[in-house]
C-alpha atoms as a PDB file:
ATOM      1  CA  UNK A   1     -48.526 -11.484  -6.074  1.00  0.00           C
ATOM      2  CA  UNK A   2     -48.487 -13.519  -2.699  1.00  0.00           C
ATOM      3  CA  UNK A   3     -50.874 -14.147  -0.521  1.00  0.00           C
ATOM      4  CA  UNK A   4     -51.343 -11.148   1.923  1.00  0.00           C
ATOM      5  CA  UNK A   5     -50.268 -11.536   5.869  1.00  0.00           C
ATOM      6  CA  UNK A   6     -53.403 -10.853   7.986  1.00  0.00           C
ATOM      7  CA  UNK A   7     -52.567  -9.656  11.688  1.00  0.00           C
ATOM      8  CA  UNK A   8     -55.235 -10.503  14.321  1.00  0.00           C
ATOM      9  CA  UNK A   9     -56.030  -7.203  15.923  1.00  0.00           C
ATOM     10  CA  UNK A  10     -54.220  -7.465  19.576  1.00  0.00           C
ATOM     11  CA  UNK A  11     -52.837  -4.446  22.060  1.00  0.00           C
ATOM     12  CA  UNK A  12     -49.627  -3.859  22.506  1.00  0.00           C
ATOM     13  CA  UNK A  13     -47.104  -2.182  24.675  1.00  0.00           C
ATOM     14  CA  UNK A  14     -45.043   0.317  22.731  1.00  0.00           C
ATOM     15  CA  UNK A  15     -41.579  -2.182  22.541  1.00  0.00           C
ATOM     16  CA  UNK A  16     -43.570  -4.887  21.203  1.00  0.00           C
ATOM     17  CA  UNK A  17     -45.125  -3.071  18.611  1.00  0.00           C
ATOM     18  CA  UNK A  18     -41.797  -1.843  17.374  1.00  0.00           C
ATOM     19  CA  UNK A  19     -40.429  -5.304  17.408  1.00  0.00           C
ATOM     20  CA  UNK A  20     -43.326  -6.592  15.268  1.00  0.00           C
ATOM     21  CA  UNK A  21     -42.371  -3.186  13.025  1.00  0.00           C
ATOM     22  CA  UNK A  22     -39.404  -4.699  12.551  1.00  0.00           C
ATOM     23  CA  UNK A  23     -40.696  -7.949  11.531  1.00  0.00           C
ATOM     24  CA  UNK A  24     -43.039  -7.537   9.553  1.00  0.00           C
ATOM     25  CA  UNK A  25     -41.444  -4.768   7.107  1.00  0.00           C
ATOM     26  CA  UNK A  26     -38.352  -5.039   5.259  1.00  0.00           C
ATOM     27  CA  UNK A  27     -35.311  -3.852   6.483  1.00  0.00           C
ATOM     28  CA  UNK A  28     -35.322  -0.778   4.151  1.00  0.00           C
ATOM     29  CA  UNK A  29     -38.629   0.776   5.718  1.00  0.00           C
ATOM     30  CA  UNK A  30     -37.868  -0.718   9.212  1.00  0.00           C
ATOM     31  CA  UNK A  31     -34.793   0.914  10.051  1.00  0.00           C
ATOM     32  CA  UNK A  32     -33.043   2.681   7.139  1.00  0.00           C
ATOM     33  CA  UNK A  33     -29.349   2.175   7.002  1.00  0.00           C
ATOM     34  CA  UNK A  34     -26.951   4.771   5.292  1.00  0.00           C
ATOM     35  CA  UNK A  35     -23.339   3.253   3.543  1.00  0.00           C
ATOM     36  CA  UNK A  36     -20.358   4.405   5.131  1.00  0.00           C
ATOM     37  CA  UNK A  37     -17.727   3.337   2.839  1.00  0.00           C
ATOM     38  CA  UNK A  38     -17.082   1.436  -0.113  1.00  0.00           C
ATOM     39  CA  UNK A  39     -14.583  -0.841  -1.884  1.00  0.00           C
ATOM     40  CA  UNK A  40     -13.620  -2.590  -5.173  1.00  0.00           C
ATOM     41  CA  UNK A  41     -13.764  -6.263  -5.043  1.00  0.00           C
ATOM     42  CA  UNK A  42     -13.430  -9.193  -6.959  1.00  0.00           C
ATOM     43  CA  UNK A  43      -9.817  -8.290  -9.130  1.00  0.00           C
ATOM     44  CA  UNK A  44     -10.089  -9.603 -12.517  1.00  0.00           C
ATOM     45  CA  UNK A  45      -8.260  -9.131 -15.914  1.00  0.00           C
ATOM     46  CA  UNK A  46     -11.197  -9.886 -17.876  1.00  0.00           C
ATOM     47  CA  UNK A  47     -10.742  -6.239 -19.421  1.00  0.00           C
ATOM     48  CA  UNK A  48      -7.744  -5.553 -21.076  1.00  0.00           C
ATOM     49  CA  UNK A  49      -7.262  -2.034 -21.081  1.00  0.00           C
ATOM     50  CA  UNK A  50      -4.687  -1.104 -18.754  1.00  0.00           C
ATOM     51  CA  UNK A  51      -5.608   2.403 -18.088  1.00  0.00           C
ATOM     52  CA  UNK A  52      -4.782   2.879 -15.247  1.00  0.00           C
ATOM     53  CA  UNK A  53      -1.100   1.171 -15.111  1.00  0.00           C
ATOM     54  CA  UNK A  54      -2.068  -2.178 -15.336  1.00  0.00           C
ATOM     55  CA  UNK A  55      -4.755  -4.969 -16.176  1.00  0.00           C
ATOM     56  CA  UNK A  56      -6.457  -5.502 -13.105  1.00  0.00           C
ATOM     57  CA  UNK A  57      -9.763  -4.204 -12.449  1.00  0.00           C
ATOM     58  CA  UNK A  58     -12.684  -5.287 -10.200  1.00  0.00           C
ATOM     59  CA  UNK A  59     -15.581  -7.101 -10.886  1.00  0.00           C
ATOM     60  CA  UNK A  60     -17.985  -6.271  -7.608  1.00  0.00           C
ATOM     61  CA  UNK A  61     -18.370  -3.334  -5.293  1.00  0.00           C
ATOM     62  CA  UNK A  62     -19.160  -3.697  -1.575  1.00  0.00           C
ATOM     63  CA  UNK A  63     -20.788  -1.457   0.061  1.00  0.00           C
ATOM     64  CA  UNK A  64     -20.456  -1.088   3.283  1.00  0.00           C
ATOM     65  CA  UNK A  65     -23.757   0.324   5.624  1.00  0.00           C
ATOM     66  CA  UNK A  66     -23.772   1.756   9.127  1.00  0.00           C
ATOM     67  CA  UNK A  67     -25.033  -1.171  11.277  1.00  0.00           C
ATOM     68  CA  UNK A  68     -22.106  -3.177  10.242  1.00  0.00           C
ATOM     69  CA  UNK A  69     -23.748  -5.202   7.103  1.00  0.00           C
ATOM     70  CA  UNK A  70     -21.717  -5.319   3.876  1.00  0.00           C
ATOM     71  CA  UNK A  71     -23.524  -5.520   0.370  1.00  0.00           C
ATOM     72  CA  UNK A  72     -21.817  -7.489  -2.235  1.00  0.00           C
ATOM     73  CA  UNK A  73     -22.819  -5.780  -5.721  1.00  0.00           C
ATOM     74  CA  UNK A  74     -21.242  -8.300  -8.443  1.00  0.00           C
ATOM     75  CA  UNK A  75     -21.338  -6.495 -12.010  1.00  0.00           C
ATOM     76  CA  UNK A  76     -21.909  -8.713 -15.408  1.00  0.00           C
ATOM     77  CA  UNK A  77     -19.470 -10.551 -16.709  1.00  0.00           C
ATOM     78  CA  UNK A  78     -19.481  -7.932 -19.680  1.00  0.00           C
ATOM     79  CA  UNK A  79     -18.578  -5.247 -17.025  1.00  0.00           C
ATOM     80  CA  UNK A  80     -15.535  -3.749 -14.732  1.00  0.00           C
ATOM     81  CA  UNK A  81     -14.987  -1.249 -12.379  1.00  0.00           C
ATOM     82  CA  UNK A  82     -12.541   0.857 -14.312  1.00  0.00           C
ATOM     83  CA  UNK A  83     -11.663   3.045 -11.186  1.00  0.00           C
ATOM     84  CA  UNK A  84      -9.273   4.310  -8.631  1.00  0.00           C
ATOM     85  CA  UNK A  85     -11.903   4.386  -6.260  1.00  0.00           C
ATOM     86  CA  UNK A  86     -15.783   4.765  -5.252  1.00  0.00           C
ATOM     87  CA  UNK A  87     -16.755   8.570  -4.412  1.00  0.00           C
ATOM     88  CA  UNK A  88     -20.045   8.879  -1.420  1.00  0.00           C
ATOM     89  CA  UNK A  89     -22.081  11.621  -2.119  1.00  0.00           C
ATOM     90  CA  UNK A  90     -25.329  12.142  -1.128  1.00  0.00           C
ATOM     91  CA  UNK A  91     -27.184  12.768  -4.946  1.00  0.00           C
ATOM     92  CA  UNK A  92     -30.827  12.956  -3.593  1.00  0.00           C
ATOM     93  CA  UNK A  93     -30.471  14.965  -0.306  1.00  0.00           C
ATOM     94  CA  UNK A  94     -31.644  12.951   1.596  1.00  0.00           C
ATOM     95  CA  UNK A  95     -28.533  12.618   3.920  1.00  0.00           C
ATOM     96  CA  UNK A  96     -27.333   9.718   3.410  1.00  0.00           C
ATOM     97  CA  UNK A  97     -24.732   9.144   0.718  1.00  0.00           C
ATOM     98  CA  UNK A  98     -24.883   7.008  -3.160  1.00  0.00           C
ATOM     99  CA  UNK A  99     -21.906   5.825  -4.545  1.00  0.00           C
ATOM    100  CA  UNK A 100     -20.273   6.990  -8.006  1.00  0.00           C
ATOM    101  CA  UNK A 101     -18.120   4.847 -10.017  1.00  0.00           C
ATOM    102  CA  UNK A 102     -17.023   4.029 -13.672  1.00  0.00           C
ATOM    103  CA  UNK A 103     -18.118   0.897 -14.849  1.00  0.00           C
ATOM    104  CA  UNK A 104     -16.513  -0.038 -18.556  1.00  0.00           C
ATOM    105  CA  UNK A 105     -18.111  -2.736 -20.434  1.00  0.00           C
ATOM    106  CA  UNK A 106     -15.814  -4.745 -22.909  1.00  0.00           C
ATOM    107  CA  UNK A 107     -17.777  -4.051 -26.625  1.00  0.00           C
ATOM    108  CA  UNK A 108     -19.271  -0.678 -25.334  1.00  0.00           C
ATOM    109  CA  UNK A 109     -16.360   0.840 -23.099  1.00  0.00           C
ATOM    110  CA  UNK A 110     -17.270   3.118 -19.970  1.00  0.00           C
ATOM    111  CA  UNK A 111     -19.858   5.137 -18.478  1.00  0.00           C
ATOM    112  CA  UNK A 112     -20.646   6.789 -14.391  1.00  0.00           C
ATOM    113  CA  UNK A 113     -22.439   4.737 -12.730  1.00  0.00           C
ATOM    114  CA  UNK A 114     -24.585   5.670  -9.269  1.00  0.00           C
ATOM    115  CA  UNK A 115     -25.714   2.717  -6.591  1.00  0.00           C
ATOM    116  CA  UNK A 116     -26.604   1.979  -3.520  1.00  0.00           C
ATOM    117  CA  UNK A 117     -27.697  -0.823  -1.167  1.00  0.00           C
ATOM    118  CA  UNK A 118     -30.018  -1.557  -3.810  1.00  0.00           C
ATOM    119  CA  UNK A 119     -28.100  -1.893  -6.731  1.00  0.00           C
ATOM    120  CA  UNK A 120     -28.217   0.462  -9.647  1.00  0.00           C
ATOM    121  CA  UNK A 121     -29.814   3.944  -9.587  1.00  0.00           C
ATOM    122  CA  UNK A 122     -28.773   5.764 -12.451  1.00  0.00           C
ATOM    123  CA  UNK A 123     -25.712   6.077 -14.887  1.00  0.00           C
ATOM    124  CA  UNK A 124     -24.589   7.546 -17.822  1.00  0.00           C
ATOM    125  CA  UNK A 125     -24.488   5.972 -21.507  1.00  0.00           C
ATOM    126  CA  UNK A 126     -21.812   4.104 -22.416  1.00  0.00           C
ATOM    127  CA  UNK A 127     -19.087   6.263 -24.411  1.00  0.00           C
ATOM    128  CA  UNK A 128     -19.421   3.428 -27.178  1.00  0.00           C
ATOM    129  CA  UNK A 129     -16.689   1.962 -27.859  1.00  0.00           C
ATOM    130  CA  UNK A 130     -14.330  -0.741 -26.018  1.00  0.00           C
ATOM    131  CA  UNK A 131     -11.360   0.847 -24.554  1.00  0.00           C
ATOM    132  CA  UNK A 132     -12.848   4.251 -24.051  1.00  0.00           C
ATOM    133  CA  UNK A 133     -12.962   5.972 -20.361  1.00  0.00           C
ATOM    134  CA  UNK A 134     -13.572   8.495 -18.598  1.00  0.00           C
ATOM    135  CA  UNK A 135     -12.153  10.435 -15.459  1.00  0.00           C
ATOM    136  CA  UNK A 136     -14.310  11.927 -12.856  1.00  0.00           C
ATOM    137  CA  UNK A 137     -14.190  15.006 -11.172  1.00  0.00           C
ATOM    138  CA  UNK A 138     -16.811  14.402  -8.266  1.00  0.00           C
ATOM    139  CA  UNK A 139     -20.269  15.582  -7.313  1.00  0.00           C
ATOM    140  CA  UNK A 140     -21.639  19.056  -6.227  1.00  0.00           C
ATOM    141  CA  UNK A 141     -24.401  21.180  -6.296  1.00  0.00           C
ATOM    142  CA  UNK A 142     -21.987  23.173  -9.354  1.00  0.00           C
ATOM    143  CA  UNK A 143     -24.971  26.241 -10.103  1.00  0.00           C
ATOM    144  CA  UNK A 144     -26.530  26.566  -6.901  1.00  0.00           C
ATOM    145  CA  UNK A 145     -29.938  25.459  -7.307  1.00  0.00           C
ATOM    146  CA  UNK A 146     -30.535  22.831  -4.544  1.00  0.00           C
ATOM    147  CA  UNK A 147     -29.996  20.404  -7.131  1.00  0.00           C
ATOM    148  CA  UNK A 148     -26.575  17.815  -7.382  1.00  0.00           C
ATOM    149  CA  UNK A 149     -24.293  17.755 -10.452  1.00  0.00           C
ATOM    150  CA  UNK A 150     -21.624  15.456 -11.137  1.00  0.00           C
ATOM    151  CA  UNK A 151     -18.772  16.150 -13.511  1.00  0.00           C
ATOM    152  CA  UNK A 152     -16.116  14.026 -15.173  1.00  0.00           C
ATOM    153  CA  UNK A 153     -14.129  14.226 -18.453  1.00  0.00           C
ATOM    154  CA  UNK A 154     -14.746  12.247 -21.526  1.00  0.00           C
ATOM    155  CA  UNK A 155     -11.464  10.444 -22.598  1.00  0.00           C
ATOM    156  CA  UNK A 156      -9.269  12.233 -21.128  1.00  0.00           C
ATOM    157  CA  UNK A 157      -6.309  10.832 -23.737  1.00  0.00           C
ATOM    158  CA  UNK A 158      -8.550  11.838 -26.415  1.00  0.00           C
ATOM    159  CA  UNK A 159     -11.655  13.413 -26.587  1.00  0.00           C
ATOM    160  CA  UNK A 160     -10.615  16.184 -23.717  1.00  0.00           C
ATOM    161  CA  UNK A 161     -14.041  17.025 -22.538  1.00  0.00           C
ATOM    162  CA  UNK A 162     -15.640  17.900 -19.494  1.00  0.00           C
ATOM    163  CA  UNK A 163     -19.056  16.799 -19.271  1.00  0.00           C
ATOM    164  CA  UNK A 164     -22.164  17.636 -16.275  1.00  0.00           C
ATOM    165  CA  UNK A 165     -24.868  15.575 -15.649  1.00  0.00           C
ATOM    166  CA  UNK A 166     -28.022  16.471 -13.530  1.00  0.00           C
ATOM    167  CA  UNK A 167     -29.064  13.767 -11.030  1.00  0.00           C
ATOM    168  CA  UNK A 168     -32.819  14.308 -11.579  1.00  0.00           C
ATOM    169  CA  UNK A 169     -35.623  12.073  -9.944  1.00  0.00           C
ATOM    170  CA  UNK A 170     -33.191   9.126 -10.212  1.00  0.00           C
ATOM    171  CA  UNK A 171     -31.440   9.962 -13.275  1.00  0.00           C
ATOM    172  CA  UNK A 172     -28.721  11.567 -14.542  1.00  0.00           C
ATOM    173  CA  UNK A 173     -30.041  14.483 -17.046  1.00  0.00           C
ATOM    174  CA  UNK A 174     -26.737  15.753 -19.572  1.00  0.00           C
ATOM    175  CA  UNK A 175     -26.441  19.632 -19.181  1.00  0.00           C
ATOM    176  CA  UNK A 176     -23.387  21.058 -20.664  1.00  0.00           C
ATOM    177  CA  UNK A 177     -20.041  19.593 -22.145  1.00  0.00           C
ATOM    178  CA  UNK A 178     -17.024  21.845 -22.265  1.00  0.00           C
ATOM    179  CA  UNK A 179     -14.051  20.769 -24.725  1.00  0.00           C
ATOM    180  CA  UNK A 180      -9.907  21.290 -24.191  1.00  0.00           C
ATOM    181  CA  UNK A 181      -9.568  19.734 -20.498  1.00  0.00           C
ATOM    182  CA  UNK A 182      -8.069  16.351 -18.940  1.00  0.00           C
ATOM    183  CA  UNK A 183      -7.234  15.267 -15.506  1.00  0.00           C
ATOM    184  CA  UNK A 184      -4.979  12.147 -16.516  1.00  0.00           C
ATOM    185  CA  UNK A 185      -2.634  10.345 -18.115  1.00  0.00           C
ATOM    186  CA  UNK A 186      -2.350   6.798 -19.562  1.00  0.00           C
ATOM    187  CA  UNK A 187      -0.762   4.829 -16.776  1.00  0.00           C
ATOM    188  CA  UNK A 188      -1.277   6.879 -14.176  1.00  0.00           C
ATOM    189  CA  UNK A 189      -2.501   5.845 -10.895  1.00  0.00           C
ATOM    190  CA  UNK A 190      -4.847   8.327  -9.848  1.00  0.00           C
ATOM    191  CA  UNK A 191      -6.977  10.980 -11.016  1.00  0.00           C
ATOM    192  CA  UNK A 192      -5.916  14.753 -10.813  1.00  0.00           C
ATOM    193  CA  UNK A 193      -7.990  17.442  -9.170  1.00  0.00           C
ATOM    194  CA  UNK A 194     -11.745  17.250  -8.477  1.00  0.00           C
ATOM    195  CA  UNK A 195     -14.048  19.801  -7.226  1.00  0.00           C
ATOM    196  CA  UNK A 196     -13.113  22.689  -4.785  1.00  0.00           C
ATOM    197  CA  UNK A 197     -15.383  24.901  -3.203  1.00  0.00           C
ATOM    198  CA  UNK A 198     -14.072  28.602  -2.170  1.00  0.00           C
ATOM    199  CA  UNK A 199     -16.080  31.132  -1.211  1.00  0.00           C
ATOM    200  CA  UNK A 200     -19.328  29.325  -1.485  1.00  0.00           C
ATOM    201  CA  UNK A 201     -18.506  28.704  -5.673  1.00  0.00           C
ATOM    202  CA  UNK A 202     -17.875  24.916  -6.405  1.00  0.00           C
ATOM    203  CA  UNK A 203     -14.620  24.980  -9.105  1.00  0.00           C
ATOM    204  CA  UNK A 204     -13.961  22.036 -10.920  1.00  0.00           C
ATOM    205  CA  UNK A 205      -9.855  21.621 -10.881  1.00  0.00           C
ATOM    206  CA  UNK A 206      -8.451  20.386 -14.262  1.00  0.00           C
ATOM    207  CA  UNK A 207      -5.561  20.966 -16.938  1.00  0.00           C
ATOM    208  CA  UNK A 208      -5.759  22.165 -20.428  1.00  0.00           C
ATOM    209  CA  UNK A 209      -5.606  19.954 -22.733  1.00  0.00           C
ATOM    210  CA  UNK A 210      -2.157  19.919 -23.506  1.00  0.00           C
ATOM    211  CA  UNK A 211      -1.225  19.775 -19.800  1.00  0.00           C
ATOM    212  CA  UNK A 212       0.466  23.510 -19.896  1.00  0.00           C
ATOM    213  CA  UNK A 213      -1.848  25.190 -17.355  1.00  0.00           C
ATOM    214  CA  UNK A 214      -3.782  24.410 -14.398  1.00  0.00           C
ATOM    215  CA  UNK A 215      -7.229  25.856 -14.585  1.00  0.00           C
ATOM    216  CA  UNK A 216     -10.616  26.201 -12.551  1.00  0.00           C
ATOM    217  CA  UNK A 217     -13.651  25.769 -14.228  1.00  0.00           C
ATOM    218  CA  UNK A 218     -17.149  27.113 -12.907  1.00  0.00           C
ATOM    219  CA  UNK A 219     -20.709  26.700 -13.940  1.00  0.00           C
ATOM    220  CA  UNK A 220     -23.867  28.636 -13.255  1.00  0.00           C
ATOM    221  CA  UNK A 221     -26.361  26.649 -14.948  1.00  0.00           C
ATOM    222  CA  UNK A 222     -26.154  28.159 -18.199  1.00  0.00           C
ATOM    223  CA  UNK A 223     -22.209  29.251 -19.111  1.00  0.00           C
ATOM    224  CA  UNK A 224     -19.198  28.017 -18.065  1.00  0.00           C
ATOM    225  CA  UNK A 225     -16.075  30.206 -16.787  1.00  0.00           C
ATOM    226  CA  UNK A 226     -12.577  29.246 -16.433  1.00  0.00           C
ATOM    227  CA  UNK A 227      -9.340  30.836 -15.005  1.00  0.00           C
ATOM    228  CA  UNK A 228      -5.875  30.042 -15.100  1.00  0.00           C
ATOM    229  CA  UNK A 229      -4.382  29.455 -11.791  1.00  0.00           C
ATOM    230  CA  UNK A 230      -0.936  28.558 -13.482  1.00  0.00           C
ATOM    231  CA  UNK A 231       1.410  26.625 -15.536  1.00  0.00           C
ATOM    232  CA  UNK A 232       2.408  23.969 -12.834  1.00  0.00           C
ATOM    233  CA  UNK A 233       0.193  20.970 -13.635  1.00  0.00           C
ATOM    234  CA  UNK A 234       2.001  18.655 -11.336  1.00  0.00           C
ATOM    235  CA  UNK A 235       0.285  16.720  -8.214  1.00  0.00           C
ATOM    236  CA  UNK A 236       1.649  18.785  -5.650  1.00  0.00           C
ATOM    237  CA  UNK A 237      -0.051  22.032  -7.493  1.00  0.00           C
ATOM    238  CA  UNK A 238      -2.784  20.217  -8.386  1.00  0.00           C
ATOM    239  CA  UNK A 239      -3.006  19.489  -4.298  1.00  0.00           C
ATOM    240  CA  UNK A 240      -2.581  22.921  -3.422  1.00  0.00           C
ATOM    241  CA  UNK A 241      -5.228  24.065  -5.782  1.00  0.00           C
ATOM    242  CA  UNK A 242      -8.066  21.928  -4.249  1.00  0.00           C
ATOM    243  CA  UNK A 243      -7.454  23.247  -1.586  1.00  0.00           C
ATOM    244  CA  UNK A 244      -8.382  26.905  -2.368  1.00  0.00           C
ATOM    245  CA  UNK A 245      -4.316  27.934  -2.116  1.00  0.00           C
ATOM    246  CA  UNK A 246      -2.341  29.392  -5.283  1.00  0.00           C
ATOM    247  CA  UNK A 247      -0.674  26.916  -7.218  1.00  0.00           C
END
């Protein structure tokens, strides 16, 4: 530990005293600043997996914060962003958004990952093995009790399973896995479905397993339910059934 500052003991008018605030504290306790947006940076095909519809993935994130500043996150060398894109969402409730995204290491393959503008927060185990991934869904409060899930499946080419985590006191607790689902397929760009929310019940939006139905999938803390909504598992239904319209 350094040396501590001593201030002499002098009066001040009020816009001084905020200008020494902001001096003398750093810039996280003097004047809080939320991320707007964020990005993938850094393209690299240091991970040959291909996912996704090709070899490139990212090797930094940067964030991107509300007086204008942009934070430059740059992962291990070990690591990727494995992604389509970073999802805000405010985990803590505290108004101001983290940022979720799958990170894949090369021996130990991927995992969700949570940061903001100070790195790191919380993730998820790695699933274990290179060349392994996972899809996310997105982030909600899924059972109503004040508290923010976020959901994603497990392999989606394999393993089919949806999985919620808790985002407890800076972690991310497991809570329930649910098997027979996936939300994409090799080589495709993007991620189907997500969460909806219709009338007040956050649905998670995915496709059986084999890809013949389009189903929504609730939790309420202790048992999941799921409904057919149809057997059109294409974009445009999968679009139509985020937004709370029949497929």
């Amino acid at each position: 530990m350094g040396p501590r500052r001593v201030l002499k003991r002098y009066v001040l008018c009020p816009a001084h005293r905020m200008l020494l605030i902001g001096l003398i504290l750093p810039a996280s306790q003097a004047a809080a600043q939320s991320i707007t947006s964020a990005d993938y940076t850094t393209p690299t095909t240091r991970y040959a997996h291909g996912i996704l519809g090709d070899a490139i993935e990212h090797g930094a994130l940067a964030l991107k914060l509300s007086n204008g500043r942009v934070i430059s996150v740059t992962l291990p060398i070990s690591d990727v962003s494995e992604d389509t894109s970073p999802r805000l969402s405010d985990m803590d409730g505290d108004g101001n958004p983290e940022v979720i995204v799958v990170q894949s290491n090369r021996s130990l393959g991927a995992k969700l990952a949570i940061y903001d503008e100070t790195g790191l927060i919380a993730d998820t185990p790695f699933i274990g093995r290179a060349n392994r991934w996972l899809a996310p869904l997105g982030a909600a409060d899924l059972d109503g009790d004040g508290v923010i899930e976020v959901a994603y499946i497990d392999r989606p080419h394999l393993a089919k399973t949806l999985r919620i985590w808790r985002f407890v006191a800076g972690e991310l607790i497991h809570v329930a896995d649910l098997g027979s689902f996936t939300n994409h397929r090799i080589g495709e760009r993007d991620i189907a479905g997500g969460i909806r929310t219709c009338n007040g019940r956050p649905e998670m939006i995915v496709a059986s397993a084999d890809w013949s139905q389009l189903v929504s999938v609730a939790f309420d803390g202790a048992e999941f339910q799921a409904e057919t909504l149809g057997r059109d598992t294409s974009r445009p239904a999968f679009a139509n059934a985020m937004v709370c319209k029949d497929s």
